[in-house]
Every structure is written in structure tokens, then in C-alpha cells.
C-alpha atoms as a PDB file:
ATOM      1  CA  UNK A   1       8.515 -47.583   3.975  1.00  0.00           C
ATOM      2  CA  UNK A   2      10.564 -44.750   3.314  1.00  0.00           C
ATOM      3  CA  UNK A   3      12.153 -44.494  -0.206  1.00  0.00           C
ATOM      4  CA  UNK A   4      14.578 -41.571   1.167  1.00  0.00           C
ATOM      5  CA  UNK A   5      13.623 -38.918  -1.368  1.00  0.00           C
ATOM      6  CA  UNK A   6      15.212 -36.043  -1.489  1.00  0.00           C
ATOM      7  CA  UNK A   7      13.234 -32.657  -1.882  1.00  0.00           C
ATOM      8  CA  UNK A   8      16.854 -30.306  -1.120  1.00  0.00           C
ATOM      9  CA  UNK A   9      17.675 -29.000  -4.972  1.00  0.00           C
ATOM     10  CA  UNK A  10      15.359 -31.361  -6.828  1.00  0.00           C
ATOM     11  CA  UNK A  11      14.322 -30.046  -9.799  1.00  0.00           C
ATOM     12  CA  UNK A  12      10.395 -30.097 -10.196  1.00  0.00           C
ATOM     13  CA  UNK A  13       8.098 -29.214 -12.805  1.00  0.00           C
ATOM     14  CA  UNK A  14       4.807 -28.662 -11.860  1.00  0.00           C
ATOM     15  CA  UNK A  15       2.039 -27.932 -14.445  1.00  0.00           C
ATOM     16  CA  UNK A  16      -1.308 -26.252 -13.294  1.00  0.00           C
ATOM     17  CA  UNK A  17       0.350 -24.264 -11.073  1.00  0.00           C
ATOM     18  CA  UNK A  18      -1.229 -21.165 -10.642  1.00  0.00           C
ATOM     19  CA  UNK A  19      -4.105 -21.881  -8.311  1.00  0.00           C
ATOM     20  CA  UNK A  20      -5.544 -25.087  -6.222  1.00  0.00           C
ATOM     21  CA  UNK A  21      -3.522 -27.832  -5.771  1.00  0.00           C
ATOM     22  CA  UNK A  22      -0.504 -27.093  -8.004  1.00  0.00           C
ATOM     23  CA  UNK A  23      -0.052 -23.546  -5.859  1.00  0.00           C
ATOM     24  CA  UNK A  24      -0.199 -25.133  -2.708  1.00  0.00           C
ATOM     25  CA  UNK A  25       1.918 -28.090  -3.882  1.00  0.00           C
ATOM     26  CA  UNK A  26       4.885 -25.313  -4.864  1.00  0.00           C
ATOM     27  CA  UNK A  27       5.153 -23.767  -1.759  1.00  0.00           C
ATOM     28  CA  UNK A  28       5.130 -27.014   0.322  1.00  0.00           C
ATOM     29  CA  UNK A  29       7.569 -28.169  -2.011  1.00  0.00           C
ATOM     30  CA  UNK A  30       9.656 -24.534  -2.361  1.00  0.00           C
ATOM     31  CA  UNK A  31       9.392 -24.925   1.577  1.00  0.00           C
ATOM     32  CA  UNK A  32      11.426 -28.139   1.351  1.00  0.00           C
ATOM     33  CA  UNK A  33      14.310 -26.616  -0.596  1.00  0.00           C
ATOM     34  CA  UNK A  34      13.437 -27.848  -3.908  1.00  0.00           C
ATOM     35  CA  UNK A  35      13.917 -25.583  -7.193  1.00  0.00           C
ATOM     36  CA  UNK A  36      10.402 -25.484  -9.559  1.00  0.00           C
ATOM     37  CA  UNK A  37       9.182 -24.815 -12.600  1.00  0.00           C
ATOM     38  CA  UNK A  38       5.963 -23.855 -12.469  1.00  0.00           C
ATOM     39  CA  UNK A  39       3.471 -23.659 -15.625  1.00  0.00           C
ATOM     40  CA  UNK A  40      -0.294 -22.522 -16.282  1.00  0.00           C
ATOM     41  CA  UNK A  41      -1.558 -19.776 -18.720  1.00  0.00           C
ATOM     42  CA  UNK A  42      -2.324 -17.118 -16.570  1.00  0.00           C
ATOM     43  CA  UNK A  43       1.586 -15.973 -15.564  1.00  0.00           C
ATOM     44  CA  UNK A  44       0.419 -12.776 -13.070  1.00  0.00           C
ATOM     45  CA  UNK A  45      -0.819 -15.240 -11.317  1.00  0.00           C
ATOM     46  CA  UNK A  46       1.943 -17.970 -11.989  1.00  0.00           C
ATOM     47  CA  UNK A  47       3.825 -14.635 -10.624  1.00  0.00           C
ATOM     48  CA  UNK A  48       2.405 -14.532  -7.436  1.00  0.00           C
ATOM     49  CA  UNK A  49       2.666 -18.285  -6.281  1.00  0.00           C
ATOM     50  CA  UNK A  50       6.178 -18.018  -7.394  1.00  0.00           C
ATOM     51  CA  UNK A  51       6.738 -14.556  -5.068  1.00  0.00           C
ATOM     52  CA  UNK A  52       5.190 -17.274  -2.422  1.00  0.00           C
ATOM     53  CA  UNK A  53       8.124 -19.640  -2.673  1.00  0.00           C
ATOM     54  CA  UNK A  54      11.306 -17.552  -1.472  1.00  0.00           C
ATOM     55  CA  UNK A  55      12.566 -17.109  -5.051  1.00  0.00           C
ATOM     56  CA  UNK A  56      13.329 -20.874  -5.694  1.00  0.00           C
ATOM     57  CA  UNK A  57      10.622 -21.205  -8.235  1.00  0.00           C
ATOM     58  CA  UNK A  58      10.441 -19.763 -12.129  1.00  0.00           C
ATOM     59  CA  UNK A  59       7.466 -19.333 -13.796  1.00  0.00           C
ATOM     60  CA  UNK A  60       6.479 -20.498 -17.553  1.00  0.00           C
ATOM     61  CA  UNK A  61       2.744 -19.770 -19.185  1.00  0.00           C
ATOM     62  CA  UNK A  62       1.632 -21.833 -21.524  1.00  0.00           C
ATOM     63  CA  UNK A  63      -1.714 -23.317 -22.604  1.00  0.00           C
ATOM     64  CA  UNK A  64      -0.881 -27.121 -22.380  1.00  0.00           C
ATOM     65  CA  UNK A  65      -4.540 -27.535 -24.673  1.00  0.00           C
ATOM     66  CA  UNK A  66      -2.478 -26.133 -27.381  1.00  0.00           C
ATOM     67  CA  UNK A  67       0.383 -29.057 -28.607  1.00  0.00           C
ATOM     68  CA  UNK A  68       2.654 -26.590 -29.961  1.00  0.00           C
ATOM     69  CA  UNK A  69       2.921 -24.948 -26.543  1.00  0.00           C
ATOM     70  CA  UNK A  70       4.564 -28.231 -25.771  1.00  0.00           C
ATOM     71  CA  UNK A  71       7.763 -28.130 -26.664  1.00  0.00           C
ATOM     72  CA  UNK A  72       8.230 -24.425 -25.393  1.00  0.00           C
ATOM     73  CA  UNK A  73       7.747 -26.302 -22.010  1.00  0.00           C
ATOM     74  CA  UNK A  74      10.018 -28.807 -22.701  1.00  0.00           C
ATOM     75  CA  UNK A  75      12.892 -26.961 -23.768  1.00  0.00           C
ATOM     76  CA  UNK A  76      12.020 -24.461 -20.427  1.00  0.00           C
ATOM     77  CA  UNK A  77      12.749 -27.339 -18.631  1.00  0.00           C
ATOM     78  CA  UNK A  78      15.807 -27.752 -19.727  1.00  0.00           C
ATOM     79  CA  UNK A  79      17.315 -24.378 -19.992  1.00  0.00           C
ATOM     80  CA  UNK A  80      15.874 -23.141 -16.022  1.00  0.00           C
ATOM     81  CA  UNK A  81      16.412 -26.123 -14.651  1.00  0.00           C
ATOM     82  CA  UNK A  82      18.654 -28.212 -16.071  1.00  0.00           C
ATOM     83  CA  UNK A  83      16.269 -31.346 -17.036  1.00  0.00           C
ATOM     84  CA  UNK A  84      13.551 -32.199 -14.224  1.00  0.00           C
ATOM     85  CA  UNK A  85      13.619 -34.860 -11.616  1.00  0.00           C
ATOM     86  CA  UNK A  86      10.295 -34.769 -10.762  1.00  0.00           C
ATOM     87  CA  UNK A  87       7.292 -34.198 -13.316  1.00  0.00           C
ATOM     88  CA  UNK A  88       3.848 -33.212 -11.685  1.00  0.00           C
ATOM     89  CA  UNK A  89       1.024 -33.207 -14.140  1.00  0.00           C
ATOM     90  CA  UNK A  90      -1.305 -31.733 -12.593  1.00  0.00           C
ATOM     91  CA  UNK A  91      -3.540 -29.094 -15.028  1.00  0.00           C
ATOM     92  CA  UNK A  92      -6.753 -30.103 -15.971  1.00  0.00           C
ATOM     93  CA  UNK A  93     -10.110 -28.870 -16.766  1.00  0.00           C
ATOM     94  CA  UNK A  94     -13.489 -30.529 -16.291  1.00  0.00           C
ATOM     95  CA  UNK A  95     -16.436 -31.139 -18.739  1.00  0.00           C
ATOM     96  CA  UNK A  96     -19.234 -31.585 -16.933  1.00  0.00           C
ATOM     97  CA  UNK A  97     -22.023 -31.726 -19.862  1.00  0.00           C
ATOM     98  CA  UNK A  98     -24.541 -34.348 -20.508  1.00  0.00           C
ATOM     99  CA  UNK A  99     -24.172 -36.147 -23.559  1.00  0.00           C
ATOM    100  CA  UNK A 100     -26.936 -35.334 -25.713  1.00  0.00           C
ATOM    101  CA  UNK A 101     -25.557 -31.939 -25.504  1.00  0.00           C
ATOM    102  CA  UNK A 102     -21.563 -32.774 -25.945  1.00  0.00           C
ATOM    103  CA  UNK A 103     -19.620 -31.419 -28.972  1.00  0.00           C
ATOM    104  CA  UNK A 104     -17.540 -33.597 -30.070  1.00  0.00           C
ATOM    105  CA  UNK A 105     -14.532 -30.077 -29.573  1.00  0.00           C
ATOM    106  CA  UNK A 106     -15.744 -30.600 -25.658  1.00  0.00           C
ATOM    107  CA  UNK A 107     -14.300 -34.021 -26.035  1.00  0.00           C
ATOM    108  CA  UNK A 108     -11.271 -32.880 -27.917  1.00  0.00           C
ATOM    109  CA  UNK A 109     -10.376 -30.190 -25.268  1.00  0.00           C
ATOM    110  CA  UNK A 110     -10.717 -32.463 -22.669  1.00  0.00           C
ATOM    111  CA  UNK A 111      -8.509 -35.309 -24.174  1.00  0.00           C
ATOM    112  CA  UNK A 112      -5.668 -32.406 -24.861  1.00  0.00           C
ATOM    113  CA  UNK A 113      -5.545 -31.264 -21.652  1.00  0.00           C
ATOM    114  CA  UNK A 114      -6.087 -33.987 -19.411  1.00  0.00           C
ATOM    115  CA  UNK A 115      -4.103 -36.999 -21.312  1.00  0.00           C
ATOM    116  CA  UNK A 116      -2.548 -36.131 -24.270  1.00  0.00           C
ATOM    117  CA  UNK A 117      -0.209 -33.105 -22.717  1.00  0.00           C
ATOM    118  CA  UNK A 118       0.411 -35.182 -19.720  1.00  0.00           C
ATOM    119  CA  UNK A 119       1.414 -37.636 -21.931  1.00  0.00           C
ATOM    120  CA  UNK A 120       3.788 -35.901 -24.421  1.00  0.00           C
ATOM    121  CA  UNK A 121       5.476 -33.701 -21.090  1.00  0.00           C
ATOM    122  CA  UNK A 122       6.343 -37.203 -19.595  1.00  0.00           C
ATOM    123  CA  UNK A 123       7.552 -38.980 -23.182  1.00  0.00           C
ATOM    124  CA  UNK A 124       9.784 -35.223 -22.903  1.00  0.00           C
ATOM    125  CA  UNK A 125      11.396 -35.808 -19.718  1.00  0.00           C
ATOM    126  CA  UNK A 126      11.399 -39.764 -19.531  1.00  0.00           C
ATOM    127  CA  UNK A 127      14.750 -40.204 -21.494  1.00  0.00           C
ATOM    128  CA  UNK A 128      16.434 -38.120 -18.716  1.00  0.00           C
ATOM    129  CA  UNK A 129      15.282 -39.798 -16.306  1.00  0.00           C
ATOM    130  CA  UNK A 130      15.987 -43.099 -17.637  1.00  0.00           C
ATOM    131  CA  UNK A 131      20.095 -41.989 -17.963  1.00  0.00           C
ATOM    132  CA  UNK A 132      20.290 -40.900 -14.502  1.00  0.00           C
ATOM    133  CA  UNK A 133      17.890 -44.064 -13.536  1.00  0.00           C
ATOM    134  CA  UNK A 134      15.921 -41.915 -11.202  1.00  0.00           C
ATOM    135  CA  UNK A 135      12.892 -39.422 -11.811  1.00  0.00           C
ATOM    136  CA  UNK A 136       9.594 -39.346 -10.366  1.00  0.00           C
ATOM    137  CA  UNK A 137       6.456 -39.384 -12.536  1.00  0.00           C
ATOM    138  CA  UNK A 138       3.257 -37.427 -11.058  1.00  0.00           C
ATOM    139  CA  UNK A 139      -0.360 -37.737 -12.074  1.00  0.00           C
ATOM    140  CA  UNK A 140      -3.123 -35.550 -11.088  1.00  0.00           C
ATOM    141  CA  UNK A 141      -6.386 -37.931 -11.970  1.00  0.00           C
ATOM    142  CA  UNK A 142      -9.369 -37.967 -10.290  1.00  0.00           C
ATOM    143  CA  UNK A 143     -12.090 -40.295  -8.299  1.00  0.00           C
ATOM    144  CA  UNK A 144     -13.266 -39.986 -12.026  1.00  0.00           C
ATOM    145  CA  UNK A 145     -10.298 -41.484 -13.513  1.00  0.00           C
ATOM    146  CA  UNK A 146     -11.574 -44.710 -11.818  1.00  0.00           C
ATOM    147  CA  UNK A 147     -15.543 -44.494 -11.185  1.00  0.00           C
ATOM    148  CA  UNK A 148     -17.279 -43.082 -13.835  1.00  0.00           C
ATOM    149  CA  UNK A 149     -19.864 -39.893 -12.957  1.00  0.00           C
ATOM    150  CA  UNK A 150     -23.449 -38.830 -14.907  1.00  0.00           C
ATOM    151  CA  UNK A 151     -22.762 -36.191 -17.662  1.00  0.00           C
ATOM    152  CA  UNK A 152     -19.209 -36.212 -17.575  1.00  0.00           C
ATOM    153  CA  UNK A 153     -17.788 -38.560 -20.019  1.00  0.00           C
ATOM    154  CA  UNK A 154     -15.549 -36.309 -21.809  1.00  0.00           C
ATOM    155  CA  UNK A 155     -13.909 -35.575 -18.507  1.00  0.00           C
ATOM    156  CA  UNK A 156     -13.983 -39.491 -17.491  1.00  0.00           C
ATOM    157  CA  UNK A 157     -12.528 -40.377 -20.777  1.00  0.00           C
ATOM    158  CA  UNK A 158      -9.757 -38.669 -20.503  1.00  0.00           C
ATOM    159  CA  UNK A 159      -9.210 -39.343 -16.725  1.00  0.00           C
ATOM    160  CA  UNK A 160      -9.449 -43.000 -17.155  1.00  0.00           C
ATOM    161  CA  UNK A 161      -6.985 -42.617 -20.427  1.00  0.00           C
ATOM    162  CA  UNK A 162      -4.517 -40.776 -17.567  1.00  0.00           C
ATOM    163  CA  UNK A 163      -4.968 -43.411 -15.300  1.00  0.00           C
ATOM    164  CA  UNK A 164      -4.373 -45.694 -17.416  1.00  0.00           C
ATOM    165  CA  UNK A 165      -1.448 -44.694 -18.948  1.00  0.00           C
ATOM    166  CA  UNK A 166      -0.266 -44.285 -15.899  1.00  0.00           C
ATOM    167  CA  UNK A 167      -0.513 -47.673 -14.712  1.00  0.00           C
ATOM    168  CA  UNK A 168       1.132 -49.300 -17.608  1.00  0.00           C
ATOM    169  CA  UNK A 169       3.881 -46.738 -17.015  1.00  0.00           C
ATOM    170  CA  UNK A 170       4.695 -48.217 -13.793  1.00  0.00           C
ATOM    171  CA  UNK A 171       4.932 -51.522 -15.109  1.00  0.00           C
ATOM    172  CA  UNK A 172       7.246 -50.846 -17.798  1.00  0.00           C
ATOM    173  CA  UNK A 173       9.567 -48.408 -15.802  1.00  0.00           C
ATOM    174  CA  UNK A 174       9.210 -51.636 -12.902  1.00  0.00           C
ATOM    175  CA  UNK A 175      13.295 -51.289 -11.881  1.00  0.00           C
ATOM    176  CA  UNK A 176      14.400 -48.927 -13.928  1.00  0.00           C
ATOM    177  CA  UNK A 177      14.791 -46.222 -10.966  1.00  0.00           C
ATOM    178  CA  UNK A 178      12.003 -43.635 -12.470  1.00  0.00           C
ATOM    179  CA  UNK A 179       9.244 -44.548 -10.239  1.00  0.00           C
ATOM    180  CA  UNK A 180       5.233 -43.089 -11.346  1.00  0.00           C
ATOM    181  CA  UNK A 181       2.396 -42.605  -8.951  1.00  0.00           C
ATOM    182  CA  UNK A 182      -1.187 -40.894  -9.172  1.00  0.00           C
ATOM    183  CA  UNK A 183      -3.469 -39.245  -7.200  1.00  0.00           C
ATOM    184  CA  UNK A 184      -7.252 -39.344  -7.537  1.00  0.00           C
ATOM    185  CA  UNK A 185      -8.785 -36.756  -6.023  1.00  0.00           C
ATOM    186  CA  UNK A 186     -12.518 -36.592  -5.486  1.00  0.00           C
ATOM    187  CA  UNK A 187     -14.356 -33.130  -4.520  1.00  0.00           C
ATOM    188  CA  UNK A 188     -12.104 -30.580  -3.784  1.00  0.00           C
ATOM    189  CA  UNK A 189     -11.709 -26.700  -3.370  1.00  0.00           C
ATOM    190  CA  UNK A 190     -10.403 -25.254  -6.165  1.00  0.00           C
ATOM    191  CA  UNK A 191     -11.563 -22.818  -8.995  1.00  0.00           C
ATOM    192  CA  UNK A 192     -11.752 -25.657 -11.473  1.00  0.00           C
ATOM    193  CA  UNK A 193     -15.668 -25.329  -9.765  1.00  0.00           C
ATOM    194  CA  UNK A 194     -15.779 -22.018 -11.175  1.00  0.00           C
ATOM    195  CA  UNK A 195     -14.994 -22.429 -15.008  1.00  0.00           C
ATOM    196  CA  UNK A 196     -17.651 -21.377 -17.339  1.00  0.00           C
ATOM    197  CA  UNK A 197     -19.774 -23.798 -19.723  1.00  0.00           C
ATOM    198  CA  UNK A 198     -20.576 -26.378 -16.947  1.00  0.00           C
ATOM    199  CA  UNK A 199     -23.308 -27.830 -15.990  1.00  0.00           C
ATOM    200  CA  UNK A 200     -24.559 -27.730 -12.707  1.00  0.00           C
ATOM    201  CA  UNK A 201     -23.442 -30.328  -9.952  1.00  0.00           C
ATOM    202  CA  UNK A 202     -25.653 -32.806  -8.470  1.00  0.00           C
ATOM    203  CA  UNK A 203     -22.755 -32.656  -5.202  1.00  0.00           C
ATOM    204  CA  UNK A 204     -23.794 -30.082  -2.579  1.00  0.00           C
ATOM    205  CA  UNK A 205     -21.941 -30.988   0.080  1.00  0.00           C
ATOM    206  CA  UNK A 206     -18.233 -30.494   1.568  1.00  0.00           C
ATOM    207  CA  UNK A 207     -15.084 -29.810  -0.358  1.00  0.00           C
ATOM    208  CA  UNK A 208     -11.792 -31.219   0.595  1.00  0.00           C
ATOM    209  CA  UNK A 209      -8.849 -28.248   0.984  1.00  0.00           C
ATOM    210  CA  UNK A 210      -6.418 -28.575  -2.027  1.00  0.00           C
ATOM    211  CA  UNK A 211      -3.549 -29.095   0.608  1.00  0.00           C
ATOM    212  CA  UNK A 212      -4.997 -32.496   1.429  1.00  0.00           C
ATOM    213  CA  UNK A 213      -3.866 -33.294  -1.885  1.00  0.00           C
ATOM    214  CA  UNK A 214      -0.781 -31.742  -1.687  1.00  0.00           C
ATOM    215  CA  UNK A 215      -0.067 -33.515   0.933  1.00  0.00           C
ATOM    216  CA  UNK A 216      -1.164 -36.828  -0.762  1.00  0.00           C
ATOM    217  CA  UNK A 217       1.579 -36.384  -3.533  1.00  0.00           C
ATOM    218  CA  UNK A 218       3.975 -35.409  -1.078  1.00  0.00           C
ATOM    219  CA  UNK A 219       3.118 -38.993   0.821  1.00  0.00           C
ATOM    220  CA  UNK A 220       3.485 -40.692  -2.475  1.00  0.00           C
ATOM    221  CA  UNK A 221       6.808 -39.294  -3.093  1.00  0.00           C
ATOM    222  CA  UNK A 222       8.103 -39.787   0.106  1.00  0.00           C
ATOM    223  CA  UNK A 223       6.939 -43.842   0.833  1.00  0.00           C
ATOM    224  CA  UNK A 224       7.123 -44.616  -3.198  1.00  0.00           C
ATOM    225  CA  UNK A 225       3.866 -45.822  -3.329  1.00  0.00           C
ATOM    226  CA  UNK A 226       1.609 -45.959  -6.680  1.00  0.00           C
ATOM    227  CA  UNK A 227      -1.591 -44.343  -5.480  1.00  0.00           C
ATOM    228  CA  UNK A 228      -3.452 -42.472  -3.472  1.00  0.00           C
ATOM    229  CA  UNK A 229      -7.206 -41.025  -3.155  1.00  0.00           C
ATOM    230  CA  UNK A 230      -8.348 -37.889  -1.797  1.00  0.00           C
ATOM    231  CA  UNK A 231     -10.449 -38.645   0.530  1.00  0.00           C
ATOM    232  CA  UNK A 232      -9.119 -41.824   1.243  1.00  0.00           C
ATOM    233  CA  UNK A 233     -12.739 -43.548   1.629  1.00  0.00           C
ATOM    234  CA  UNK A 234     -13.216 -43.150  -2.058  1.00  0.00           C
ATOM    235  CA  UNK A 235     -10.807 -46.416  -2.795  1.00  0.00           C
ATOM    236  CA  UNK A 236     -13.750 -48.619  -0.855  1.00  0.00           C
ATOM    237  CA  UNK A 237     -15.744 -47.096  -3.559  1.00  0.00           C
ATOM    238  CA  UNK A 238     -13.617 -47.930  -6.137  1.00  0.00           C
ATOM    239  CA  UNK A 239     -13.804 -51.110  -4.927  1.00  0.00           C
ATOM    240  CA  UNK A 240     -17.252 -51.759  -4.114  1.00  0.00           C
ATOM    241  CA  UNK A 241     -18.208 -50.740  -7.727  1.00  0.00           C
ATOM    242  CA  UNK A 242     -17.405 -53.965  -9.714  1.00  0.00           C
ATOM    243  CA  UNK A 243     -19.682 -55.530  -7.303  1.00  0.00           C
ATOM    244  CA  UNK A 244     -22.532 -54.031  -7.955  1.00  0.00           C
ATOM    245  CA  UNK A 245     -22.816 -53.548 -11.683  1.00  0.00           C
ATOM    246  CA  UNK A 246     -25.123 -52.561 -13.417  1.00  0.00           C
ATOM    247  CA  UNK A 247     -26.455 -51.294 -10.168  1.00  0.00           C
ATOM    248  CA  UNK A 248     -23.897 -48.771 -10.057  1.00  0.00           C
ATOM    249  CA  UNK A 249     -24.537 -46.982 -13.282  1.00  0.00           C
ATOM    250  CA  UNK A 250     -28.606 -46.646 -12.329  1.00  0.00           C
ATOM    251  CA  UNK A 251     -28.006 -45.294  -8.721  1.00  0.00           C
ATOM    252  CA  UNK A 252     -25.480 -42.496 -10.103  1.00  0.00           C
ATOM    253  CA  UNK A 253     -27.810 -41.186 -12.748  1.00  0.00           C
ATOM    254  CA  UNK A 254     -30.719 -41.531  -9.794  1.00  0.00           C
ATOM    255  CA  UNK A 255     -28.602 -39.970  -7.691  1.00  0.00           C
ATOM    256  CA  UNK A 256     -27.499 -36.974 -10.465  1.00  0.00           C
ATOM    257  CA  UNK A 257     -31.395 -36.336 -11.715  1.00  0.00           C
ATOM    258  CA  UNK A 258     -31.804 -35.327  -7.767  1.00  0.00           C
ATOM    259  CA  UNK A 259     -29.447 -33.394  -6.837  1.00  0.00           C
ATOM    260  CA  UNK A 260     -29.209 -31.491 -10.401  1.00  0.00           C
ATOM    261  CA  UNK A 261     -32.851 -31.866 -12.093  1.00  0.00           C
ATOM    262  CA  UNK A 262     -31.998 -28.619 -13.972  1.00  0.00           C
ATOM    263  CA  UNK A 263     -29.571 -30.396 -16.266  1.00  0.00           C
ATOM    264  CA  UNK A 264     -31.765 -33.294 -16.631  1.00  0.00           C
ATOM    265  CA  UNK A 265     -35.390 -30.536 -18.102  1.00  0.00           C
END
């Protein structure tokens, strides 16, 4: 069902914005006549994307790891665009390490990035929204944010925080006119395969184009709906897993010591 929302002059933040799925989100969403914000540390190539999306979009580089980078973003916000209608929280960094060889700074890093900025950025613009009673609320999770994965539990904490949050979100803002939806994307293209420090994957096969979760958040905001995974077969998965407890957690590391057995020596 359609919940007639209008991309023409919406004002959209979206973080993570300089590569993968946050550059191909801003040009579909440039494309559809909406005015961005976009945000990620690297701004010549923040600069780029934004040459990419016919001068509607202005660019702001910040490390969202950092808190006090924060409120620069915030008050951005408000000064290029006015307040934001939509919020996309969509940077994020993995921490694929096993965990007899975690720091406990991996797991800080992780939860700074991938919860607790998402989660200050939306406490920022929620009041807004609330006044006008309308506002979207977008979060980038993962497949991980829901099914846990061998050697990553830095990165599945904070996913699963996300998610959660998320979830409870939508409950409390139930009728208030800011609606909240995630995406959990499972294996896809983007450099985020590329960062230093990991260890190596046990996945060798396919990875899904960014724009097929572009085009997932795009579906959310156009039928209203809560959630969406990327590929879509991963919610049987999500489902399946309750079912077979224990099971579960002793085929993924089985599965992991296979098809990485250099991070298991």
C-alpha cells in the first residue's frame, strides 16, 4: 500500500555517503527531486557523489566514531537544510575478528559507529519531526543485526543494538506521523570488504550490487513498511534460526572453520 511519500524537496540526510549504498542511494534520491545532505569523512569523495546529483545535494565530513563530530552534523542539518525529513543512517564499519583476539577498543569503535551515532543523529532530528508529525527514520543494519555470524561479535553487537533500537522506535513513534524502518542487508558490494584489520571471510561467493539496497530503502519509504532484507531469502533464515538452536550456532562456526581455516590456525 502506498503511503504517498513525497521525494520532490524533501530534505534528506544521508550518513555514509561517500561510497556503496549511501552514494547510490543519493543519486536515486537527487534523481527524484529531493535536496540531501550527505556525510562521511572522506569529503573529495563526498565531492564527487554530490557533482553526481545535479547540484541538489551538499556535502558535510565528519567522522561519526568521534561524538563530538556529532553535533557539527546536527547543527549542518539545520543551517543547509532547514531541519531533515528524512534521516538515513547508513555508515558503518565491520569487525570481523575472532574473539580471542578482540580488543575491547574493536568493540568500542564498533558500538560508536554502528549504534551509538545512529542513535544520538536520530534523538537530534526526532523533536522536529515530532512538531511537524511527519519524518522518516532510516536504518542501515545488517543480516547480522538479526543472525549472529563466527568472529564477528563486535560487529553483531552493535547491529543487533541498531536493530533493536530500532524496533522499539517504531513502537513508541506508533501514530505519531514519524514512521522508522530498517534494512538488513546481507553480502553486498561495497568497499566496507576492503577495510584494513579484518579477518578473512569464510563467504566466497556472490555479492549483491549496493543499488539493490538502495532500492530496498526506497521500497520502504514508498509502501511504509518496517523492514526489509537484502536478499530477500535471508528473512526465511531469520526465521528458520529459532528452530534450530543450538544447531545453528555449531553449523556457522563449521561452516566459518571451512571456508576461512586461516583465521581459525
Amino acid at each position: 500500500m502506498s503511503e504517498g511519500f513525497t521525494y520532490e524537496d524533501a530534505r534528506i540526510v544521508v550518513t555514509g555517503a561517500s561510497s556503496g549504498i549511501g552514494a547510490d542511494l543519493a543519486v536515486r534520491l537527487a534523481k527524484r527531486g529531493s535536496r540531501l545532505l550527505l556525510v562521511a569523512r572522506r569529503k573529495d569523495a563526498l565531492e564527487d557523489v554530490a557533482r553526481c546529483c545535479s547540484g541538489r545535494a551538499e556535502v558535510h565530513a565528519a567522522d561519526l566514531s568521534n561524538p563530538a563530530e556529532l553535533d557539527g552534523l546536527l547543527s549542518r542539518s539545520e543551517s543547509d537544510l532547514g531541519g531533515a525529513d528524512v534521516l538515513v543512517n547508513n555508515a558503518g564499519a565491520p569487525c570481523r575478528v575472532r574473539a580471542d583476539h578482540l580488543a575491547y577498543g574493536d568493540v568500542e569503535t564498533a558500538v560508536h559507529l554502528n549504534y551509538l551515532a545512529p542513535v544520538k543523529l536520530t534523538l537530534g532530528a526526532l523533536p522536529g519531526m515530532l512538531e511537524r508529525r511527519s519524518g522518516r527514520l532510516v536504518f542501515v543494519s545488517s543480516v547480522a543485526g538479526r543472525i549472529p555470524a563466527p568472529r564477528e561479535s563486535a560487529y553483531v553487537g552493535s547491529k543487533f543494538a541498531v536493530t533493536g533500537f530500532a524496533e522499539v522506535l517504531a513502537m513508541d513513534l506508533h501514530d505519531t506521523g514519524v514512521k522508522v524502518h530498517v534494512v538488513c542487508p546481507g553480502v553486498i558490494d561495497t568497499p566496507l570488504w576492503d577495510v584494513p584489520g579484518q579477518e578473512a571471510s569464510a563467504y566466497k561467493g556472490k555479492r549483491t550490487p549496493a543499488s539493490e539496497v538502495s532500492e530496498a530503502i526506497l521500497h520502504l519509504l514508498d509502501t511504509g513498511r518496517f523492514d526489509a532484507f537484502v536478499p530477500r531469502r535471508f528473512r526465511w533464515v531469520w526465521r528458520l534460526r529459532p528452530l534450530l538452536g543450538e544447531r545453528f550456532l555449531a553449523q556457522a562456526s563449521r561452516f566459518d572453520h571451512k571456508g576461512a581455516p586461516e583465521a581459525w590456525r
